[in-house]
C-alpha atoms as a PDB file:
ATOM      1  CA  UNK A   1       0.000   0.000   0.000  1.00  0.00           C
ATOM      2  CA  UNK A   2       2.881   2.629   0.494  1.00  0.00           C
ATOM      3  CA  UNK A   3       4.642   1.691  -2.027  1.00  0.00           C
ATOM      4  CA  UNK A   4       1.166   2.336  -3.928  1.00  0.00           C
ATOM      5  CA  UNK A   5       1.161   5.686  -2.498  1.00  0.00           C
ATOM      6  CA  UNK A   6       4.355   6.632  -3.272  1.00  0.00           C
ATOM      7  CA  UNK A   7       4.199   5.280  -7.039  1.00  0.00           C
ATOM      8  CA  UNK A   8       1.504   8.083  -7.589  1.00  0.00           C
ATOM      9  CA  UNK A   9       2.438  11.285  -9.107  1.00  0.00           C
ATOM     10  CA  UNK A  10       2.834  14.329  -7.472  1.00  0.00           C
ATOM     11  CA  UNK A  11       0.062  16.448  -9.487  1.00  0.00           C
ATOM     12  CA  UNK A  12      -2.921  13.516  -8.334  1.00  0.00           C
ATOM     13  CA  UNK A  13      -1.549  13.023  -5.306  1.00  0.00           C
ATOM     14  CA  UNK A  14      -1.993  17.257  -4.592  1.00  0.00           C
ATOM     15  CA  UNK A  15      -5.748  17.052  -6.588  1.00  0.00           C
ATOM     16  CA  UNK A  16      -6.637  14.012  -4.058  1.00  0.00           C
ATOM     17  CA  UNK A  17      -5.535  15.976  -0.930  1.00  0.00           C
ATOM     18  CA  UNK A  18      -7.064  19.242  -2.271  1.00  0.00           C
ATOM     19  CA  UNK A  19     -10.305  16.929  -2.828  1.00  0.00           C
ATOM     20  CA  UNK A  20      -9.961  15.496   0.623  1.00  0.00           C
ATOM     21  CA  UNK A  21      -9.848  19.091   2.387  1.00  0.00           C
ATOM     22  CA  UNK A  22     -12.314  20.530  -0.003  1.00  0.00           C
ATOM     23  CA  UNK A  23     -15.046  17.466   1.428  1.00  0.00           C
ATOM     24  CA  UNK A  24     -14.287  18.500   4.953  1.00  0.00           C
ATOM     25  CA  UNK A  25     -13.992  22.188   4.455  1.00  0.00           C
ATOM     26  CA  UNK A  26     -17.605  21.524   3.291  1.00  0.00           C
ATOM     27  CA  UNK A  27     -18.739  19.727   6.335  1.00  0.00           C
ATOM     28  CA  UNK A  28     -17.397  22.264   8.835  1.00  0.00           C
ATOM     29  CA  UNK A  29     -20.019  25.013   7.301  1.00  0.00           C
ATOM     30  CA  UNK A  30     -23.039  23.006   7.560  1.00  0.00           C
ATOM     31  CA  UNK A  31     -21.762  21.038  11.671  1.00  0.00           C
ATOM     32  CA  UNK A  32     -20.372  24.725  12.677  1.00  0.00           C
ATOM     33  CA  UNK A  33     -23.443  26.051  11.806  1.00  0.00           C
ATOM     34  CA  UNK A  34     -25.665  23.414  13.222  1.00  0.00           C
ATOM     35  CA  UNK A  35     -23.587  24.140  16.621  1.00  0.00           C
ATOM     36  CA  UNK A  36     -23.800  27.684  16.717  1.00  0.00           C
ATOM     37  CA  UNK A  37     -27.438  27.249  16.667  1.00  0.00           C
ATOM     38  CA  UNK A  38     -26.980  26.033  20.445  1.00  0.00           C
ATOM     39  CA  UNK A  39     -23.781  27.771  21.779  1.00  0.00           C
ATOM     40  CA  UNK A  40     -22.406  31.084  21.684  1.00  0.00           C
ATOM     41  CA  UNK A  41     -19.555  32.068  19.548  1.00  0.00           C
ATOM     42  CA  UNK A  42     -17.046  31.929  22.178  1.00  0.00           C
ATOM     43  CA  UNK A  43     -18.241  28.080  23.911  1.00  0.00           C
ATOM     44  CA  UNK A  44     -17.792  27.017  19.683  1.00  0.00           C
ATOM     45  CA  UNK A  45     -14.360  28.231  19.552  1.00  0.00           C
ATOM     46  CA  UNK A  46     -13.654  26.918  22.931  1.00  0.00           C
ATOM     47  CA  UNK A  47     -14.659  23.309  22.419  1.00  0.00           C
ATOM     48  CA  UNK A  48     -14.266  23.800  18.250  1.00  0.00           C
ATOM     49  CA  UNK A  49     -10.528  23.698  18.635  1.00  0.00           C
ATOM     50  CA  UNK A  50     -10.102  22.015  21.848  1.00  0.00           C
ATOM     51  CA  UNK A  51     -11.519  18.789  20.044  1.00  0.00           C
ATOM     52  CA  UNK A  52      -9.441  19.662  17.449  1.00  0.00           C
ATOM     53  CA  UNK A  53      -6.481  19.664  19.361  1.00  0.00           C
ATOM     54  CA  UNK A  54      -7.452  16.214  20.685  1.00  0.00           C
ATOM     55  CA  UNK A  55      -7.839  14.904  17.235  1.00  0.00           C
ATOM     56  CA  UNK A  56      -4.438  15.862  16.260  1.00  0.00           C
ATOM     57  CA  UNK A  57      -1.679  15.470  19.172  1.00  0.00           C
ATOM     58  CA  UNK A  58      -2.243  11.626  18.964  1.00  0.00           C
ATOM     59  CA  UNK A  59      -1.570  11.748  14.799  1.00  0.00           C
ATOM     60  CA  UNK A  60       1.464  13.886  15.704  1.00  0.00           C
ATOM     61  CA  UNK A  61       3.070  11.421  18.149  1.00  0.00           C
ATOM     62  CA  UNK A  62       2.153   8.585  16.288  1.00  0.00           C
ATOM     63  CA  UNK A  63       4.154   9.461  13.493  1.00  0.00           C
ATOM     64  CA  UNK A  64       6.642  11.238  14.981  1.00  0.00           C
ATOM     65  CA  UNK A  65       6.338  14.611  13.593  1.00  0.00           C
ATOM     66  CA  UNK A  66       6.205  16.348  17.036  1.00  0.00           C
ATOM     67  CA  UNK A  67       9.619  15.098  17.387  1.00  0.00           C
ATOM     68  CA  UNK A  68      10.234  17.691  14.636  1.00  0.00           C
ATOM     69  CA  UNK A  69       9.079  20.714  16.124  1.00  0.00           C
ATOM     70  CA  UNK A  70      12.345  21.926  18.470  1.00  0.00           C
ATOM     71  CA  UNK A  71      14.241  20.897  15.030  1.00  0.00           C
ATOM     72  CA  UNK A  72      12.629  24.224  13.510  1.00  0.00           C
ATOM     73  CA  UNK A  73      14.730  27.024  12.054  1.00  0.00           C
ATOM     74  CA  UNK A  74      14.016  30.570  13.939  1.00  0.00           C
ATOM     75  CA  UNK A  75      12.808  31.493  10.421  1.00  0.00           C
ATOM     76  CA  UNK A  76      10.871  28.861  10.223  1.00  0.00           C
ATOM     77  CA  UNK A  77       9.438  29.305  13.986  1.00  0.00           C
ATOM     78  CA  UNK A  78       8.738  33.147  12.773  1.00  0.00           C
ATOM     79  CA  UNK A  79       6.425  32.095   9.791  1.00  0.00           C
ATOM     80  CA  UNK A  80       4.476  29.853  12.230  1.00  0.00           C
ATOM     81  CA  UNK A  81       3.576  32.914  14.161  1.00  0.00           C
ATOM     82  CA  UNK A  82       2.805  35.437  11.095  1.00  0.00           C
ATOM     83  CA  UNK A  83       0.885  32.214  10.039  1.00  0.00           C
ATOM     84  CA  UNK A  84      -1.106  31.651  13.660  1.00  0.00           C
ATOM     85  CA  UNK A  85      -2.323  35.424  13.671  1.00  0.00           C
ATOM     86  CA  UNK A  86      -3.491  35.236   9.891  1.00  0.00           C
ATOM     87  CA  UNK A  87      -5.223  32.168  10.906  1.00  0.00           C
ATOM     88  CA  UNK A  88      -6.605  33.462  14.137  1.00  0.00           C
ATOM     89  CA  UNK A  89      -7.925  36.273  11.924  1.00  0.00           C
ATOM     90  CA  UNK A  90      -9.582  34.264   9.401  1.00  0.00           C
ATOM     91  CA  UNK A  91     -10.975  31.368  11.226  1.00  0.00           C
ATOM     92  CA  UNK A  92     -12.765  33.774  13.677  1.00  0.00           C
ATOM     93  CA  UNK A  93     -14.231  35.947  11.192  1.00  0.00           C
ATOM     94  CA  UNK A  94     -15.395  33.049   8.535  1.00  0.00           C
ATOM     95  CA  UNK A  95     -17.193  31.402  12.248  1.00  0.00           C
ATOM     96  CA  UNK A  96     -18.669  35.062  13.023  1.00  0.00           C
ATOM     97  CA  UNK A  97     -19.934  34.866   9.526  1.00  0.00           C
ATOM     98  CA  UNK A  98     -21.541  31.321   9.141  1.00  0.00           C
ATOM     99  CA  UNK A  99     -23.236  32.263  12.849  1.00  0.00           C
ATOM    100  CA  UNK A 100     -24.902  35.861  11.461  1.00  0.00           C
ATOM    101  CA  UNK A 101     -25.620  34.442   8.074  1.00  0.00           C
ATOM    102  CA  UNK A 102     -29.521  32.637   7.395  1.00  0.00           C
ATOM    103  CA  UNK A 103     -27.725  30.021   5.615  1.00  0.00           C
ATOM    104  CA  UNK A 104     -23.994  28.799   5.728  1.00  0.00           C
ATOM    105  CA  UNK A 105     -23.793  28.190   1.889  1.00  0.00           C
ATOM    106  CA  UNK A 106     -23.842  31.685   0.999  1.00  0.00           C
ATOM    107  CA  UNK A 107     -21.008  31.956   3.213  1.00  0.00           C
ATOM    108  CA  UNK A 108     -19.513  29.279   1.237  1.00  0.00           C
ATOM    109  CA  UNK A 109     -20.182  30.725  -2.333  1.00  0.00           C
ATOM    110  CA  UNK A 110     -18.678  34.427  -0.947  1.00  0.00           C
ATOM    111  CA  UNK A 111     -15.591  32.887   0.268  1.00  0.00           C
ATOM    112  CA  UNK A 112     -15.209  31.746  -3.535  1.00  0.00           C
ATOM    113  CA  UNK A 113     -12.927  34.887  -3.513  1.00  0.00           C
ATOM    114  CA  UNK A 114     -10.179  33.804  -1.699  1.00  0.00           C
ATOM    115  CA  UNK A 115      -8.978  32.588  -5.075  1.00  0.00           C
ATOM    116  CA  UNK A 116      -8.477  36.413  -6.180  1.00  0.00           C
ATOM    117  CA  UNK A 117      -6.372  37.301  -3.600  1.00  0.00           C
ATOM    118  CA  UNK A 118      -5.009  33.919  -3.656  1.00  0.00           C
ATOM    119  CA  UNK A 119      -3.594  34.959  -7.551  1.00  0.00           C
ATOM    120  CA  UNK A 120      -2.992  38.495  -6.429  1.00  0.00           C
ATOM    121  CA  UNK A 121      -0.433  37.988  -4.045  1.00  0.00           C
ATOM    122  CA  UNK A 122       0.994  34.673  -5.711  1.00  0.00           C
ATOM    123  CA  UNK A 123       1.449  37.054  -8.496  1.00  0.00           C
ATOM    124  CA  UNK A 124       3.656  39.818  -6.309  1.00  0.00           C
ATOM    125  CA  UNK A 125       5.603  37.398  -4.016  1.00  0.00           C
ATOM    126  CA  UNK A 126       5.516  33.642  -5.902  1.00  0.00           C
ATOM    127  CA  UNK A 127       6.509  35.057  -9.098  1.00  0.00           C
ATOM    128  CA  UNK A 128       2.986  33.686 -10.778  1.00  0.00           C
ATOM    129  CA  UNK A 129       2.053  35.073 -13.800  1.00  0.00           C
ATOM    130  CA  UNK A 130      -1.593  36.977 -14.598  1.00  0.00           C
ATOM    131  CA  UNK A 131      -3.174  36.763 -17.910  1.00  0.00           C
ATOM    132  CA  UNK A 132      -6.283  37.414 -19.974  1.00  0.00           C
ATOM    133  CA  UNK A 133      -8.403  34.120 -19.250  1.00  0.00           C
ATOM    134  CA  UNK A 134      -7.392  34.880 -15.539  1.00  0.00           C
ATOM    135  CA  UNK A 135      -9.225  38.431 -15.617  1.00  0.00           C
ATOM    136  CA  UNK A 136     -12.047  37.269 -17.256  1.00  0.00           C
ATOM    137  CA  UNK A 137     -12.397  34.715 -13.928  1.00  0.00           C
ATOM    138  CA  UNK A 138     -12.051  37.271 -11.405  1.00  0.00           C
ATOM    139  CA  UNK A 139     -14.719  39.149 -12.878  1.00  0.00           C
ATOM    140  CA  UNK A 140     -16.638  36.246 -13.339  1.00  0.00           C
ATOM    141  CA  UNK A 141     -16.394  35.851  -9.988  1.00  0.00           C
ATOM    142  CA  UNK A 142     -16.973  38.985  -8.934  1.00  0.00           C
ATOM    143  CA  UNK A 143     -20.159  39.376 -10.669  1.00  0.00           C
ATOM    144  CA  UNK A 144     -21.440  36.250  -8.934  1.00  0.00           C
ATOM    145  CA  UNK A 145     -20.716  37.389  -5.561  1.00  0.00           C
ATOM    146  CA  UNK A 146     -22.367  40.675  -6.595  1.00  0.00           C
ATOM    147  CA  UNK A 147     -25.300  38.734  -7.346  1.00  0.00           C
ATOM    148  CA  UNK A 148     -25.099  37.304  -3.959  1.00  0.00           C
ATOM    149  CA  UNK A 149     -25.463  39.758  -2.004  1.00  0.00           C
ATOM    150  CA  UNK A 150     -27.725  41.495  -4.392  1.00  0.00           C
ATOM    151  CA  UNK A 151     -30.787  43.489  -2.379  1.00  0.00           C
ATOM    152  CA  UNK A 152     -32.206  46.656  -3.430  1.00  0.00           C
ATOM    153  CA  UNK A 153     -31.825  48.661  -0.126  1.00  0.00           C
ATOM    154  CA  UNK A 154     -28.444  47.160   1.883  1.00  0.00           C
ATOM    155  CA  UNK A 155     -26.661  49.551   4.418  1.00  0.00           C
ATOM    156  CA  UNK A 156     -23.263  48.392   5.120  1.00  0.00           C
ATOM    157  CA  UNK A 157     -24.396  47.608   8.452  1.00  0.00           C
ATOM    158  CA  UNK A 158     -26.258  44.772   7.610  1.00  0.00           C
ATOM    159  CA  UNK A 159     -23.875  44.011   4.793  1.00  0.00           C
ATOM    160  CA  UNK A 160     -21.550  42.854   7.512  1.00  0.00           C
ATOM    161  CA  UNK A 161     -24.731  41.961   9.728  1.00  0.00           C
ATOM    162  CA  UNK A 162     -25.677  39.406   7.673  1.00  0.00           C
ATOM    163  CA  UNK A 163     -22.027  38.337   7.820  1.00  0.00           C
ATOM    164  CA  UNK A 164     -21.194  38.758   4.146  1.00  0.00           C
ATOM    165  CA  UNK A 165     -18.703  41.382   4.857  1.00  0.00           C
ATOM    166  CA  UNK A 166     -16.893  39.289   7.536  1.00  0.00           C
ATOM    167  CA  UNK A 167     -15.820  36.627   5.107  1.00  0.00           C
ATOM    168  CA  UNK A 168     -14.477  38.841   2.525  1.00  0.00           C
ATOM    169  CA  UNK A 169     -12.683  40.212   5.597  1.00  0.00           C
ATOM    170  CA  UNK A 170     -11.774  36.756   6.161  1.00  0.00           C
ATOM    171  CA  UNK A 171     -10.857  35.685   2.714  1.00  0.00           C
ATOM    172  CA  UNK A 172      -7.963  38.621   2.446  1.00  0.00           C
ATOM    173  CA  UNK A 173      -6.268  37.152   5.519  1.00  0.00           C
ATOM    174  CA  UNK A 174      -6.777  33.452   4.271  1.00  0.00           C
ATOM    175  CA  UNK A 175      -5.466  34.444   0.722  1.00  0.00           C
ATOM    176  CA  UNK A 176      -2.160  35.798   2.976  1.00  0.00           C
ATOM    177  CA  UNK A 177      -1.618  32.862   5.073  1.00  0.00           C
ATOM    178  CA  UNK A 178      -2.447  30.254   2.008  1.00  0.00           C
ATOM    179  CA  UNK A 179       0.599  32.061   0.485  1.00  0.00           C
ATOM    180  CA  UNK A 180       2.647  32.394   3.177  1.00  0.00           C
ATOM    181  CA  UNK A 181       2.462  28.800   3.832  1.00  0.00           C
ATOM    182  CA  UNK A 182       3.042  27.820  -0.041  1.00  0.00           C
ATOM    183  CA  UNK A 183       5.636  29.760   0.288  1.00  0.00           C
ATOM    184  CA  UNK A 184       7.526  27.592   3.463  1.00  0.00           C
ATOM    185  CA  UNK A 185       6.077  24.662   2.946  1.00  0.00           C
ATOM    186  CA  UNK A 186       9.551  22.308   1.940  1.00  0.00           C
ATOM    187  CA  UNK A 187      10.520  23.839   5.704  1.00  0.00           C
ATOM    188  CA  UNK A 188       7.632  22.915   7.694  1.00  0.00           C
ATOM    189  CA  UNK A 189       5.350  20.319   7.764  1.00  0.00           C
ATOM    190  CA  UNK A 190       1.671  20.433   6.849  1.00  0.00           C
ATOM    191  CA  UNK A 191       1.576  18.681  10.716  1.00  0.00           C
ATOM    192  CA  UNK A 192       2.942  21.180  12.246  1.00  0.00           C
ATOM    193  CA  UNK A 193       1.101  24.242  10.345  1.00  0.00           C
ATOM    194  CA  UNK A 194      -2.268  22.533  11.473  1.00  0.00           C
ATOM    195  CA  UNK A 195      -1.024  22.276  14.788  1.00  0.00           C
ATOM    196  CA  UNK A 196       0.207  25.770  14.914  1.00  0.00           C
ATOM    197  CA  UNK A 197      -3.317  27.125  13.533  1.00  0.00           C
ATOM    198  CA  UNK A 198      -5.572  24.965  15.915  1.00  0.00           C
ATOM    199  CA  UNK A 199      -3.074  26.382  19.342  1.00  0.00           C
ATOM    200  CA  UNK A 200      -3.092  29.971  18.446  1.00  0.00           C
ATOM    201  CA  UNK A 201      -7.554  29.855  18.054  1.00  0.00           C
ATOM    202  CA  UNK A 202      -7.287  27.467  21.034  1.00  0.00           C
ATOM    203  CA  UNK A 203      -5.646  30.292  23.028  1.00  0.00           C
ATOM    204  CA  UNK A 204      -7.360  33.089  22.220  1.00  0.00           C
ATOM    205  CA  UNK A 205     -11.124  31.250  22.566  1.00  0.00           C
ATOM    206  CA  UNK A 206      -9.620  29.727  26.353  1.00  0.00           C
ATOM    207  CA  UNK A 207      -8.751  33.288  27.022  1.00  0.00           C
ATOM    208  CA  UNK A 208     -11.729  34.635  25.822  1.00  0.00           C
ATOM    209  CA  UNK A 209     -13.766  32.115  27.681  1.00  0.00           C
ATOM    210  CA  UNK A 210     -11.899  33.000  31.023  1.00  0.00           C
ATOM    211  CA  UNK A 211     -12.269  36.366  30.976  1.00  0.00           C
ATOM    212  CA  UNK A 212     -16.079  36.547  30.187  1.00  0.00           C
ATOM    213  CA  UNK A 213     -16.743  33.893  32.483  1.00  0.00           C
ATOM    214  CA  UNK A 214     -18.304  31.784  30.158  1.00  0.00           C
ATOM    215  CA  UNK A 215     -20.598  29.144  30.990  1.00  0.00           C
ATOM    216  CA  UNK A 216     -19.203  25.535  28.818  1.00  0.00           C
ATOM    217  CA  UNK A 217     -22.463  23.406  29.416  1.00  0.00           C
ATOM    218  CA  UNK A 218     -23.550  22.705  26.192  1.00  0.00           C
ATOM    219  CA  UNK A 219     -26.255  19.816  24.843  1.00  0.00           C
ATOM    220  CA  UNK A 220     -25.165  16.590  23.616  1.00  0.00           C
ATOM    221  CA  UNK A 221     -26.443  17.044  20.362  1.00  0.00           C
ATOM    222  CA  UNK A 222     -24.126  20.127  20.351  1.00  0.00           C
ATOM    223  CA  UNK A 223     -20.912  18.307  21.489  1.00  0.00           C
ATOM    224  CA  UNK A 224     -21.561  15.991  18.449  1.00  0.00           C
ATOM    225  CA  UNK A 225     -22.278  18.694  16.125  1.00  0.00           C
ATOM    226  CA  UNK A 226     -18.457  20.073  17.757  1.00  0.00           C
ATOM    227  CA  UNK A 227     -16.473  16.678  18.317  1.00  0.00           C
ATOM    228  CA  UNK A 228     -17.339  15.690  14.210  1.00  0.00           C
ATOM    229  CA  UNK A 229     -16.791  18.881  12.688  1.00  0.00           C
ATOM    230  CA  UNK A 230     -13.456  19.641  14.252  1.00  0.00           C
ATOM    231  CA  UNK A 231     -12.399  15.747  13.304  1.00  0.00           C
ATOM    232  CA  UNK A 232     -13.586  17.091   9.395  1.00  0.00           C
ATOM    233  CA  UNK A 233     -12.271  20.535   9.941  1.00  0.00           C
ATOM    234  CA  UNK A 234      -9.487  21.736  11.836  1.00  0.00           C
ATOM    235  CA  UNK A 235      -7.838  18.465  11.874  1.00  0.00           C
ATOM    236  CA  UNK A 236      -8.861  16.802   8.186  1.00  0.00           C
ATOM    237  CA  UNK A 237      -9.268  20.322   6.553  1.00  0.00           C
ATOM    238  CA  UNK A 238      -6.331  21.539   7.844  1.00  0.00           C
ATOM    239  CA  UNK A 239      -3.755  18.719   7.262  1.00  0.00           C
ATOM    240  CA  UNK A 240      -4.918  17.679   3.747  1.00  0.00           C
ATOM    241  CA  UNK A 241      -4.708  21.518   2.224  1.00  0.00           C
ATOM    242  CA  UNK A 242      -1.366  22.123   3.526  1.00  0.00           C
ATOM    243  CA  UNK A 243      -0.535  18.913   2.556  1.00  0.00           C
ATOM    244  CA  UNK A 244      -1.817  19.618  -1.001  1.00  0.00           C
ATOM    245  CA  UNK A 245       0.403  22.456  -1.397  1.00  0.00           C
ATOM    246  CA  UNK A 246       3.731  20.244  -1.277  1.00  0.00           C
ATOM    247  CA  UNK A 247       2.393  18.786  -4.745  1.00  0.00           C
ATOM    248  CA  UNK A 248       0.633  21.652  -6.667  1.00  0.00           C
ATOM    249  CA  UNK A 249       0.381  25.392  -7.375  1.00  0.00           C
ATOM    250  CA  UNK A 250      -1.938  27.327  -4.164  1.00  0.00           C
ATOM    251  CA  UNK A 251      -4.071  28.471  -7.190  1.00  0.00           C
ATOM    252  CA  UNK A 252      -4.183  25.081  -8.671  1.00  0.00           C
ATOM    253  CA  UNK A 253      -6.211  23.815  -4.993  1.00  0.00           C
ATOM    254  CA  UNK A 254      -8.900  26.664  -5.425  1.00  0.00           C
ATOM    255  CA  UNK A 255     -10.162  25.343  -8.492  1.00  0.00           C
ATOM    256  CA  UNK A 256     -10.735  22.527  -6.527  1.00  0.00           C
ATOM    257  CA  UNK A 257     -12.037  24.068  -3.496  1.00  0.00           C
ATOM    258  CA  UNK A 258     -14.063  26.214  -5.035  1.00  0.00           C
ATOM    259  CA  UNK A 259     -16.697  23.317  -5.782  1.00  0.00           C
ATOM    260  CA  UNK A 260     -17.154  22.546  -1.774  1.00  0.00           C
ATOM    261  CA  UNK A 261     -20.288  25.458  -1.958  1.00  0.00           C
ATOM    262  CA  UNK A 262     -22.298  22.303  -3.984  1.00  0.00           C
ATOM    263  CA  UNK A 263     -21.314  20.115  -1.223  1.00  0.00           C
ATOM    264  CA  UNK A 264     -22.558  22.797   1.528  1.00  0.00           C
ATOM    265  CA  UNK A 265     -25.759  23.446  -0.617  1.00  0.00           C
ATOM    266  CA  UNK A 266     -26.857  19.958  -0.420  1.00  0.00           C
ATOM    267  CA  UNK A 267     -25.688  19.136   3.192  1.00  0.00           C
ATOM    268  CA  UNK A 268     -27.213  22.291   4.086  1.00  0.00           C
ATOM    269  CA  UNK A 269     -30.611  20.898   2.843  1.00  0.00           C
ATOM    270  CA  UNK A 270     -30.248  17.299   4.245  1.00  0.00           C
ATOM    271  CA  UNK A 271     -28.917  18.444   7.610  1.00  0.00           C
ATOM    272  CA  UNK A 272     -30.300  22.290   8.330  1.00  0.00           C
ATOM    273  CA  UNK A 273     -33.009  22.091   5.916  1.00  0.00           C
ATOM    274  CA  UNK A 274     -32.246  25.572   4.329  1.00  0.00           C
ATOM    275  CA  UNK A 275     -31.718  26.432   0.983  1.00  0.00           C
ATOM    276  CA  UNK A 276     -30.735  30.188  -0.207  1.00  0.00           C
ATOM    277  CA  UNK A 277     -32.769  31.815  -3.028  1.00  0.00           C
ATOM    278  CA  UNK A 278     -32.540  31.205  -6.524  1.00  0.00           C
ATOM    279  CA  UNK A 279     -30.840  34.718  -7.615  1.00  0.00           C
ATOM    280  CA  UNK A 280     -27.866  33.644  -4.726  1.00  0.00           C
ATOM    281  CA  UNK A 281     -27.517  29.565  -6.766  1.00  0.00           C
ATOM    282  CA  UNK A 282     -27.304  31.555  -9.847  1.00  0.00           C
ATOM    283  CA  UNK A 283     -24.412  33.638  -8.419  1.00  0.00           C
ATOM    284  CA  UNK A 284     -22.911  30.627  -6.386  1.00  0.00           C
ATOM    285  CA  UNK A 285     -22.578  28.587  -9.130  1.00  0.00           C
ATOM    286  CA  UNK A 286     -21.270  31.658 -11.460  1.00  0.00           C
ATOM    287  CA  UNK A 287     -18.747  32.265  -8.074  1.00  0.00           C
ATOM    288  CA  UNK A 288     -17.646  28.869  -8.755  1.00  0.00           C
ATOM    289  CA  UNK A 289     -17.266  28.987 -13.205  1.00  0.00           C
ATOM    290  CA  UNK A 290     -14.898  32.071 -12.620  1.00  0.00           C
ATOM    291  CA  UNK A 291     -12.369  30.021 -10.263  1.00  0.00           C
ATOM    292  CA  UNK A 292     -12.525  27.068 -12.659  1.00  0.00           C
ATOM    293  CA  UNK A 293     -12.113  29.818 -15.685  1.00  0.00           C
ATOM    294  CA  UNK A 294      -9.109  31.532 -13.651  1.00  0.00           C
ATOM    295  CA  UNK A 295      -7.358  28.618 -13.324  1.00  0.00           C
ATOM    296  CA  UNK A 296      -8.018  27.516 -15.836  1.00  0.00           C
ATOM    297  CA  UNK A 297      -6.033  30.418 -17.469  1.00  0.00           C
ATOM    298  CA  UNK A 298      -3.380  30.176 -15.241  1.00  0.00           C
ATOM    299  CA  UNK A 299      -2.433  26.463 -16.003  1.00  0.00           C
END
């Protein structure tokens, strides 16, 4: 079997793993959002990535990466930090948003524009190149998210009320740390990046939970909803994107990420029974063309 694994090439191994975290990026939208309809935002962030963190020490040990982490080059040891506050950033904002919004797939379809930033600052510190088929993507994707968000009288207060502005928020400081990590990823180990990401949003939830005096007595029902989708998404997510970046391009995974918002639209139906509004599946799905067009253009 590993000598299976490591007969495979390098470009399916990356479009399995990208698969892989694209499925459990998916689930984490629809079980996050089935949580936060019993707990408050800071008990999900609390027991989110404390289940998380359970999920991966024993993976670590077990294979001996944790042995690698006082091995770790003071450059190295800086981009975990830079990384840690991106991610702190982004996973707290992209949670805030699935909580305000009606229905976690829009969330999904808006976050479709990570890619642009993704090929906007691969293009000023990877040394990627933009062309035409590119631009007509991004504005392809542009124009669906416009379409998503679409109502005749929208202040931006309840532009970010409705948690559509948090994730584009969220998607800038994604974009960054998908980079960033691309960028060190021969020097550090997808492992330890996951590892790094779930401590620093299991600090600042603990910390956030002590000083508010937060009460962590949650249902059942809600410590399932918690215990699976940290096991899909911090820990699964996580590992298999970075992971995916040792074998392909960081724009190369969006194309492949990009189609999770069909797997949130139907698990969203089966599980939540919610489904957004036709004018938002038009734009979804014309979110999800333009990432497929862009890189398309840039491969």
């Amino acid at each position: 079997m590993k000598k299976f694994i490591q007969n495979i090439h390098p470009t399916i191994k990356g479009i399995i793993l990208a698969f892989l975290a694209t499925l459990g990026m998916a689930n984490v939208y629809v079980f996050s959002k089935a949580a936060l309809l019993e707990v408050n935002f800071f008990q999900f962030q609390f027991y989110w990535f404390g289940f998380a963190l359970l999920w991966i020490l024993p993976f670590l040990i077990f294979t001996g990466m944790i042995r690698r982490i006082p091995l770790l080059s003071r450059a190295s040891n800086i981009t975990l930090l830079i990384i840690g506050m991106l991610e702190l950033a982004a996973a707290s904002l992209l949670f805030l948003s699935i909580q305000l919004a009606d229905n976690p797939t829009i969330i999904s379809f808006l976050s479709n524009l990570t890619p642009i930033f993704v090929t906007l600052l691969g293009i000023r510190f990877l040394g990627e190149r933009f062309n035409f088929i590119e631009a007509i993507g991004i504005i392809l994707t542009i124009g669906g998210v416009i379409l998503i968000t679409y109502t005749r009288d929208i202040s931006i207060r309840d532009f970010f009320g409705q948690g559509s502005g948090w994730i584009l928020v969220s998607s800038v400081f994604s974009s960054i740390s998908i980079v960033t990590a691309k960028s060190r990823i021969k020097d550090i180990h997808p492992g330890i990046l996951t590892l790094n990401r779930i401590i620093f949003l299991l600090t600042a939830a603990t910390i956030a939970v002590l000083v508010r005096g937060e009460n962590l007595n949650v249902s059942g029902n809600a410590l399932m909803n918690l215990a699976v989708g940290s096991l899909l998404g911090p820990f699964l997510t996580g590992f298999t994107m970075y992971s995916a970046l040792k074998y392909i391009e960081a724009s190369r995974t969006m194309i492949i990420q990009s189609t999770r918002s069909l797997f949130v639209l139907v698990g969203s139906f089966v599980y939540l029974s919610i489904l957004p509004s036709y004018l938002q599946i038009i734009g979804g799905l014309i979110t999800i063309i333009g990432v497929i067009v862009m890189t398309w253009g840039k491969m």
